[in-house]
PDB file of N, CA and C in Angstrom:
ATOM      1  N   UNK A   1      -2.676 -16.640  21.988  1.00  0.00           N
ATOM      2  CA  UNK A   1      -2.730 -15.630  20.935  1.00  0.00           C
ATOM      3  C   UNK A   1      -1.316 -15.097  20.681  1.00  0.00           C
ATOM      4  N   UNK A   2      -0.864 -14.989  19.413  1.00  0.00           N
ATOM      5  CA  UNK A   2       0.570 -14.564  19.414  1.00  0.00           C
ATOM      6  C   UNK A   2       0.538 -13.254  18.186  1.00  0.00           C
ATOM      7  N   UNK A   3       0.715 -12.241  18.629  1.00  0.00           N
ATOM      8  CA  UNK A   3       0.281 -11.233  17.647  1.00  0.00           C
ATOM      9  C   UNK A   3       1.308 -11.099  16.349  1.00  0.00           C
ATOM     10  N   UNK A   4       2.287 -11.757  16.291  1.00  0.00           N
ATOM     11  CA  UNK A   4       2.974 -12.463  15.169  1.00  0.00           C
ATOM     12  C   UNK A   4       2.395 -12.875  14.309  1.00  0.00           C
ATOM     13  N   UNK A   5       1.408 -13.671  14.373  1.00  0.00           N
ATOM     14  CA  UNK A   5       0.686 -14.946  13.736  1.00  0.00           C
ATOM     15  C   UNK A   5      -1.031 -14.320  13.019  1.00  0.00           C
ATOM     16  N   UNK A   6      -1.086 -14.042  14.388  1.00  0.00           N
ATOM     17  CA  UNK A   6      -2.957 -13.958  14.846  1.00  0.00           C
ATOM     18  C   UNK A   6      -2.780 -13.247  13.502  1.00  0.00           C
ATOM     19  N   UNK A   7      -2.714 -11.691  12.648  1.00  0.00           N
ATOM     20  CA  UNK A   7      -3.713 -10.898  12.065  1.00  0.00           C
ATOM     21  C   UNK A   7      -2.983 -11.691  10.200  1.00  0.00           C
ATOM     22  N   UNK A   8      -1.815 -12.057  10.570  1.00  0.00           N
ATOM     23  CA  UNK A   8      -0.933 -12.233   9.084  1.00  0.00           C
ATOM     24  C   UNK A   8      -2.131 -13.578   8.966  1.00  0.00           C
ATOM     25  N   UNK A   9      -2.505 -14.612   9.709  1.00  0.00           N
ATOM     26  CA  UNK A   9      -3.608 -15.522   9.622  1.00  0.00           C
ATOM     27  C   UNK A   9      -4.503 -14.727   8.915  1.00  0.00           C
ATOM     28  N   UNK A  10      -5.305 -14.033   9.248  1.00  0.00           N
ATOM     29  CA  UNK A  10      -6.887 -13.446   9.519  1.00  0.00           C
ATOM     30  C   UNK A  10      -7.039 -12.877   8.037  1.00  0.00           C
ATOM     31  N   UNK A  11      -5.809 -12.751   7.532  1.00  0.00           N
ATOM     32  CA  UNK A  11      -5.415 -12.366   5.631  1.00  0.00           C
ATOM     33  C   UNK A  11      -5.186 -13.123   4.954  1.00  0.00           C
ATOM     34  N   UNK A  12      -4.854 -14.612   5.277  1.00  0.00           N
ATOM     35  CA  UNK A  12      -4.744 -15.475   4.431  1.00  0.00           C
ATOM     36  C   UNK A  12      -2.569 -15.635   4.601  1.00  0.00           C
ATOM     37  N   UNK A  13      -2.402 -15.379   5.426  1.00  0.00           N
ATOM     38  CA  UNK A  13      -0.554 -15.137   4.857  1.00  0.00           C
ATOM     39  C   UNK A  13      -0.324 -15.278   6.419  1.00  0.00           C
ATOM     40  N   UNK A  14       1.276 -15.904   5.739  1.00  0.00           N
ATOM     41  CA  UNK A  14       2.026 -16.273   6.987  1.00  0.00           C
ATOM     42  C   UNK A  14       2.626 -14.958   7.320  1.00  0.00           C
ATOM     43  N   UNK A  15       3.201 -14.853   8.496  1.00  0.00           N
ATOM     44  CA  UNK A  15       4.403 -14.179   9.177  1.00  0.00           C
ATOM     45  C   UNK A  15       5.154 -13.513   8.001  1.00  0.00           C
ATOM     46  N   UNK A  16       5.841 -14.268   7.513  1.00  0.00           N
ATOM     47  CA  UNK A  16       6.862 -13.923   6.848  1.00  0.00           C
ATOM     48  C   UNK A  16       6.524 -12.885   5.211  1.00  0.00           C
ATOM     49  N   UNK A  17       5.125 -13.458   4.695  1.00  0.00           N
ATOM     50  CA  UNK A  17       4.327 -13.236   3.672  1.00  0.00           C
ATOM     51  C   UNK A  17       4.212 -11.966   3.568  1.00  0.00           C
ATOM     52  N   UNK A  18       3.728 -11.943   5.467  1.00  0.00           N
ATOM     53  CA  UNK A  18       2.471 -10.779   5.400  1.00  0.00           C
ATOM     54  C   UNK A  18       3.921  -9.687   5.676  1.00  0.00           C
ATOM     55  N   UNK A  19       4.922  -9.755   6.681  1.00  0.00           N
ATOM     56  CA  UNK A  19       6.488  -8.985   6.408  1.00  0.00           C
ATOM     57  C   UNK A  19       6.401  -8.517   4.994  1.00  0.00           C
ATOM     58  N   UNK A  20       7.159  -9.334   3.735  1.00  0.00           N
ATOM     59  CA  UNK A  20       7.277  -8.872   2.728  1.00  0.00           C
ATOM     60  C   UNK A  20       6.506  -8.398   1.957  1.00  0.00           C
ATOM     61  N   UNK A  21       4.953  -8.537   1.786  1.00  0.00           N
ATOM     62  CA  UNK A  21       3.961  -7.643   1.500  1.00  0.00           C
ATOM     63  C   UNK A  21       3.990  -6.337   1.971  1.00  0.00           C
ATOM     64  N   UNK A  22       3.732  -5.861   3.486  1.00  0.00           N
ATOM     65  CA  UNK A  22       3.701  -4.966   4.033  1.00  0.00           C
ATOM     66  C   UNK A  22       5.193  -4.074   3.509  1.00  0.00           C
ATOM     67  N   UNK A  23       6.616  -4.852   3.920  1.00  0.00           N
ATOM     68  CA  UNK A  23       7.150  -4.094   3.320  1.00  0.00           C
ATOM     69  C   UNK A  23       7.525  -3.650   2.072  1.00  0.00           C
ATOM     70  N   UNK A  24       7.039  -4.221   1.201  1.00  0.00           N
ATOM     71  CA  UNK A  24       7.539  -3.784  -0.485  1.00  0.00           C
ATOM     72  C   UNK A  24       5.868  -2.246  -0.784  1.00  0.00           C
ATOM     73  N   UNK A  25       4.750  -2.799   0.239  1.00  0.00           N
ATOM     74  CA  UNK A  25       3.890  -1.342   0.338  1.00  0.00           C
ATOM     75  C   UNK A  25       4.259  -0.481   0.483  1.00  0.00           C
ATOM     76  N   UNK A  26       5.225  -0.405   2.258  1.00  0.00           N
ATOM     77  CA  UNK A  26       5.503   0.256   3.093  1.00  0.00           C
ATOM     78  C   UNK A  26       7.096   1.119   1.850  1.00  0.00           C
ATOM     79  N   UNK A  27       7.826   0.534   1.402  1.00  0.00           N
ATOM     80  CA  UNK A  27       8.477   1.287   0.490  1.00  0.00           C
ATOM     81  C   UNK A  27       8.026   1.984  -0.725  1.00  0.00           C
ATOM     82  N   UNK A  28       7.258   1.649  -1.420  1.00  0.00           N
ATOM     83  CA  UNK A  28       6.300   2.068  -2.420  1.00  0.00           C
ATOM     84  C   UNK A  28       5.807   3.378  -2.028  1.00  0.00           C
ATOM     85  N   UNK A  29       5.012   3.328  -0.689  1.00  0.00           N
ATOM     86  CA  UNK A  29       4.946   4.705  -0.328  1.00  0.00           C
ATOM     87  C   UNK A  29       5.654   5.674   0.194  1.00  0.00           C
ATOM     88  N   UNK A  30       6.952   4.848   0.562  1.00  0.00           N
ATOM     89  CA  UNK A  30       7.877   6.241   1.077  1.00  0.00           C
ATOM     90  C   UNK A  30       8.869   6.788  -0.759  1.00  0.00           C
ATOM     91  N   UNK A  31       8.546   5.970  -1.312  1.00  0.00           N
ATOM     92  CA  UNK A  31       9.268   6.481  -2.854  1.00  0.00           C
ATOM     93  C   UNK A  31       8.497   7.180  -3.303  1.00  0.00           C
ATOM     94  N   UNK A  32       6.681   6.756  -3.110  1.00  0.00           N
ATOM     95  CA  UNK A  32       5.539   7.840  -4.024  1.00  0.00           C
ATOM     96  C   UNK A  32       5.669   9.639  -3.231  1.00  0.00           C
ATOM     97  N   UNK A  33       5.891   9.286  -1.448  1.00  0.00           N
ATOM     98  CA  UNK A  33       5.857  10.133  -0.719  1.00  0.00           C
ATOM     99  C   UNK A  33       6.878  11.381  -1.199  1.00  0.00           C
ATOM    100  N   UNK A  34       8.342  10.474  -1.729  1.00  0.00           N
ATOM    101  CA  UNK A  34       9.492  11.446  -1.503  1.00  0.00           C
ATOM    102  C   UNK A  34       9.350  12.160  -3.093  1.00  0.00           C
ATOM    103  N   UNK A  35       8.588  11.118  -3.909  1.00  0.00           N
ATOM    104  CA  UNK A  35       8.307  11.876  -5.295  1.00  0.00           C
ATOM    105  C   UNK A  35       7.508  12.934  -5.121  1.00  0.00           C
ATOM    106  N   UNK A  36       6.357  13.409  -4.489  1.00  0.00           N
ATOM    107  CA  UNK A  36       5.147  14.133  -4.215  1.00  0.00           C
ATOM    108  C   UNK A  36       6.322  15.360  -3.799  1.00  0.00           C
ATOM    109  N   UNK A  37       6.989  15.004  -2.489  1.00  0.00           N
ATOM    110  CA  UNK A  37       7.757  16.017  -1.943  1.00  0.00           C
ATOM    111  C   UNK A  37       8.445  17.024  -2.755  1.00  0.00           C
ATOM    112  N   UNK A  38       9.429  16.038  -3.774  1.00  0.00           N
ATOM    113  CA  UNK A  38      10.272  16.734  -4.641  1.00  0.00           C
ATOM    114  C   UNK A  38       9.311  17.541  -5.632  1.00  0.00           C
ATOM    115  N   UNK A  39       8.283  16.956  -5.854  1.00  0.00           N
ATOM    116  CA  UNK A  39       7.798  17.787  -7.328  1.00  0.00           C
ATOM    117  C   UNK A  39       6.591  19.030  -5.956  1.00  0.00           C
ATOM    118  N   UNK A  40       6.899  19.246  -4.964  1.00  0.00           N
ATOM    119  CA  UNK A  40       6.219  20.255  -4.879  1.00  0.00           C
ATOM    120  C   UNK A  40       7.050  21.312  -4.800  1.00  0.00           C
ATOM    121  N   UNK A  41       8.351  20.796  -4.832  1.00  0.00           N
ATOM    122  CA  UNK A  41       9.318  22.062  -4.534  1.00  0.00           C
ATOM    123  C   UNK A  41      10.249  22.012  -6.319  1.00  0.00           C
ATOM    124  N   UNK A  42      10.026  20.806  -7.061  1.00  0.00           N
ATOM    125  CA  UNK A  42       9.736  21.190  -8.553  1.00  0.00           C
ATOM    126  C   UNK A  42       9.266  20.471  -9.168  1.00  0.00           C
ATOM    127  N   UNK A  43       7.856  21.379  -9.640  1.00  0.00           N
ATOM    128  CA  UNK A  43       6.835  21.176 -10.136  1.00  0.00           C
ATOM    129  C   UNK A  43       6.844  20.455 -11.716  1.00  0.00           C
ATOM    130  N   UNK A  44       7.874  20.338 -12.268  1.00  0.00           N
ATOM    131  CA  UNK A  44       7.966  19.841 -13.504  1.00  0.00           C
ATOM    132  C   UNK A  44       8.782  18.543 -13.034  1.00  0.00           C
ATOM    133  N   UNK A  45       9.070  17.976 -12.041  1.00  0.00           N
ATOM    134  CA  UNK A  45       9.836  16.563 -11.954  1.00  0.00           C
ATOM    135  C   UNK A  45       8.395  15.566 -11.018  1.00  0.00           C
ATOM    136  N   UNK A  46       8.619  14.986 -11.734  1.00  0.00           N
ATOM    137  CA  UNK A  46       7.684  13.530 -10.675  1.00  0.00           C
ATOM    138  C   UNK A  46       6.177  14.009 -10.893  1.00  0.00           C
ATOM    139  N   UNK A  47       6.141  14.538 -12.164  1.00  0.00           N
ATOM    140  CA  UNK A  47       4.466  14.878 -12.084  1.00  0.00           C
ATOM    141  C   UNK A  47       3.016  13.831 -11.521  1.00  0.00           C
ATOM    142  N   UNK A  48       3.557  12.728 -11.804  1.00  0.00           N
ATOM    143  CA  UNK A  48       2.443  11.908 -12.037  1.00  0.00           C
ATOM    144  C   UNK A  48       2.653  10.600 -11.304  1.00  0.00           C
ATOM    145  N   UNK A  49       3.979  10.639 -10.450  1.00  0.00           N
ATOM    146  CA  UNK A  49       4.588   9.175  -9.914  1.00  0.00           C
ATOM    147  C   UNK A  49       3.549   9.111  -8.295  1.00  0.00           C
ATOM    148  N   UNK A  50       3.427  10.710  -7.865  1.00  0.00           N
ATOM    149  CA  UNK A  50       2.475  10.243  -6.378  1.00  0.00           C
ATOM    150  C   UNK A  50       1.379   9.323  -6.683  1.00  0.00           C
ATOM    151  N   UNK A  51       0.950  10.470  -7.282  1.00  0.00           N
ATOM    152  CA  UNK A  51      -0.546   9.246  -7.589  1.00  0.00           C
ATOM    153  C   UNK A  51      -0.896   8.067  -8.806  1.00  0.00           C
ATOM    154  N   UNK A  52       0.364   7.691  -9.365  1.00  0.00           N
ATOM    155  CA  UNK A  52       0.435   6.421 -10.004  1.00  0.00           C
ATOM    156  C   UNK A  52       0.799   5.884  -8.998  1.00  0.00           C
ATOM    157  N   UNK A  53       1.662   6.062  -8.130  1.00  0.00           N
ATOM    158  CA  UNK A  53       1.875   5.037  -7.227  1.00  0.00           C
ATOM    159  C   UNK A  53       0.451   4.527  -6.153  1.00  0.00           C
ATOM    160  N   UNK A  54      -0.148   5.721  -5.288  1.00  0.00           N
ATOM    161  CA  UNK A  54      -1.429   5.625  -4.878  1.00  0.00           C
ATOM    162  C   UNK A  54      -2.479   4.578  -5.682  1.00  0.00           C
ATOM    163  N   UNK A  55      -2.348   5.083  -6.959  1.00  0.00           N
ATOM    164  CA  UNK A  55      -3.635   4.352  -7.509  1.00  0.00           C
ATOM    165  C   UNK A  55      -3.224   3.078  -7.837  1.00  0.00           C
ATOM    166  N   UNK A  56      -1.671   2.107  -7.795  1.00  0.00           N
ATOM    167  CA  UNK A  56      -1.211   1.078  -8.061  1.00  0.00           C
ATOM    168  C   UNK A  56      -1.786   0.150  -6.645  1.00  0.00           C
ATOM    169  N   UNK A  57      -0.939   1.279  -5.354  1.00  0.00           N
ATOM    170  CA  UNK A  57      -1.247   0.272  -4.670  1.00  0.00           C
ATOM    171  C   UNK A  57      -2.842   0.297  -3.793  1.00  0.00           C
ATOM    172  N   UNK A  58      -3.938   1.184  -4.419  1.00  0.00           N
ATOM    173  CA  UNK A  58      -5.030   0.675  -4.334  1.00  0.00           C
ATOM    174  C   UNK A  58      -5.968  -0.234  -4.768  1.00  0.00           C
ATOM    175  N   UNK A  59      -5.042  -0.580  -6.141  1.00  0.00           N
ATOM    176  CA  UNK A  59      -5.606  -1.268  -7.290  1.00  0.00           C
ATOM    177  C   UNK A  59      -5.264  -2.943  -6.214  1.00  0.00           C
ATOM    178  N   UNK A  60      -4.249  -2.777  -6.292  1.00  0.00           N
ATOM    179  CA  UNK A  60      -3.290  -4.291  -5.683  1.00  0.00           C
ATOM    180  C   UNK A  60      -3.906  -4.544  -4.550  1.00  0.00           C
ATOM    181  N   UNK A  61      -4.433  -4.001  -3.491  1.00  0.00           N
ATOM    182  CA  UNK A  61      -5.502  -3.680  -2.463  1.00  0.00           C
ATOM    183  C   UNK A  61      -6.692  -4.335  -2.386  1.00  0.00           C
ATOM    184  N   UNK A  62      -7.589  -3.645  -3.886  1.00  0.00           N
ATOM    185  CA  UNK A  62      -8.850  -3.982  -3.939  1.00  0.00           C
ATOM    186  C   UNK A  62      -8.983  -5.277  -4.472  1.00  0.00           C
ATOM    187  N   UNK A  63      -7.894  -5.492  -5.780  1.00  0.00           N
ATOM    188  CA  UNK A  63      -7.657  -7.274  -6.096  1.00  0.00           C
ATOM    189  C   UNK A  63      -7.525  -8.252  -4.878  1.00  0.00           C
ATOM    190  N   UNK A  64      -6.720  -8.048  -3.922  1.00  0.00           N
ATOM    191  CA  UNK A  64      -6.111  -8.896  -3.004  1.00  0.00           C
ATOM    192  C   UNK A  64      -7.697  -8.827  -1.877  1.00  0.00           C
ATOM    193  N   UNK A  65      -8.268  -8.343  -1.723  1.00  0.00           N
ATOM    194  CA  UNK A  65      -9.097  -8.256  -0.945  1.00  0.00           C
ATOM    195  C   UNK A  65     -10.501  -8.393  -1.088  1.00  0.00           C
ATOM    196  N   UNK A  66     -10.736  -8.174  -2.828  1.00  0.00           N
ATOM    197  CA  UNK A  66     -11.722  -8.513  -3.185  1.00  0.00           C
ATOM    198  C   UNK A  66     -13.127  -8.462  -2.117  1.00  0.00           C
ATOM    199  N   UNK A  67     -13.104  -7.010  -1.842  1.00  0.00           N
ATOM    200  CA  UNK A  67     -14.062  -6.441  -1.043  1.00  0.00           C
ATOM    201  C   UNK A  67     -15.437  -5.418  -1.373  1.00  0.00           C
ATOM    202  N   UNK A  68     -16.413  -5.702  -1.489  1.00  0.00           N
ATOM    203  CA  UNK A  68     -17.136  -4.380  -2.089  1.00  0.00           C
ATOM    204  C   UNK A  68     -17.181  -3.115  -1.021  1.00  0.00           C
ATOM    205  N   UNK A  69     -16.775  -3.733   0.396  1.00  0.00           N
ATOM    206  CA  UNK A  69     -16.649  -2.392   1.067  1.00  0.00           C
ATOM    207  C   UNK A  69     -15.485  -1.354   0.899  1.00  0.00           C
ATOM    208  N   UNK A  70     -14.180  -2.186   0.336  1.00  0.00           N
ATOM    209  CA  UNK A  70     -12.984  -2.034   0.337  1.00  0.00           C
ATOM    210  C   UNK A  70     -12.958  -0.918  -0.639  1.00  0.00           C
ATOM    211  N   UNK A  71     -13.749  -1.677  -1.949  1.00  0.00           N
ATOM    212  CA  UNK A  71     -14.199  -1.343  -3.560  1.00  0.00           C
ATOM    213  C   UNK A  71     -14.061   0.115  -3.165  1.00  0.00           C
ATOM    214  N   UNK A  72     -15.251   1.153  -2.315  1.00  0.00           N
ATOM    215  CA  UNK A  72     -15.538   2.333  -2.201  1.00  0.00           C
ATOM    216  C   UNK A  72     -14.695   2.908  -1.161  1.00  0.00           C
ATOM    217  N   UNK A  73     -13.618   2.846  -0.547  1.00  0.00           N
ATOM    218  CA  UNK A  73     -13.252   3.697   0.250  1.00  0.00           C
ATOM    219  C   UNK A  73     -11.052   3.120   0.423  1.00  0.00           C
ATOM    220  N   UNK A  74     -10.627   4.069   0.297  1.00  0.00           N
ATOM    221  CA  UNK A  74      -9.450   3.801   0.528  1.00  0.00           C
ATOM    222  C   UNK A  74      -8.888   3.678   2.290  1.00  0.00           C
ATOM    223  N   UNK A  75      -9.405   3.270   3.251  1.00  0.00           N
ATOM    224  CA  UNK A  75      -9.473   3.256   4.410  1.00  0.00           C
ATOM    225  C   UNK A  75      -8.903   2.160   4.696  1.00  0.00           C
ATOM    226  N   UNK A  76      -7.970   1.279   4.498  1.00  0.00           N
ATOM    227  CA  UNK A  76      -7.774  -0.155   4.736  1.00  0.00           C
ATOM    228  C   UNK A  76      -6.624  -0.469   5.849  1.00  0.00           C
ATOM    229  N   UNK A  77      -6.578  -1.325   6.089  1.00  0.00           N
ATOM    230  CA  UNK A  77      -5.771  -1.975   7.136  1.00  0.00           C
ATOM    231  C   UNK A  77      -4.847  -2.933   6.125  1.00  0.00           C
ATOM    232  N   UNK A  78      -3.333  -2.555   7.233  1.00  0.00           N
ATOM    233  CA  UNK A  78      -2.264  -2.786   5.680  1.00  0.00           C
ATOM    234  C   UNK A  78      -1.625  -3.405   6.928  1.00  0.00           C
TER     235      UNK A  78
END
């Protein structure tokens, strides 16, 4: 078992795949995160970028996974 391999398998994607997936997510949310941040401290900048971003990469989520359990709950393994 090589935990490298084993779960990027179990998704359909190699090593390297499942790397650049995870990280172009994993940035997505620290840009939606730092937008949310800024517009709580001002409220007229980044109105709408947290949760366009949220709802992008749930959308990209539920396509790629094509799950009806997935469908109802944002709970996923990334």
């Amino acid at each position: 078992m090589n935990p490298f391999t084993d779960y990027p398998a179990s998704v359909g994607e190699s090593y390297p795949a499942h790397w650049r997936v995870a990280t172009r997510f994993g940035l997505r949310m620290i840009g939606g995160g730092v937008a949310a941040l800024v517009h709580g401290v001002f409220p007229f900048l980044f109105t709408t970028t947290g949760s366009r971003t949220i709802e992008a990469l749930h959308g990209e989520i539920v396509a790629k996974r094509a799950d009806e359990v997935q469908k109802r709950t944002v709970e996923f393994v990334i």
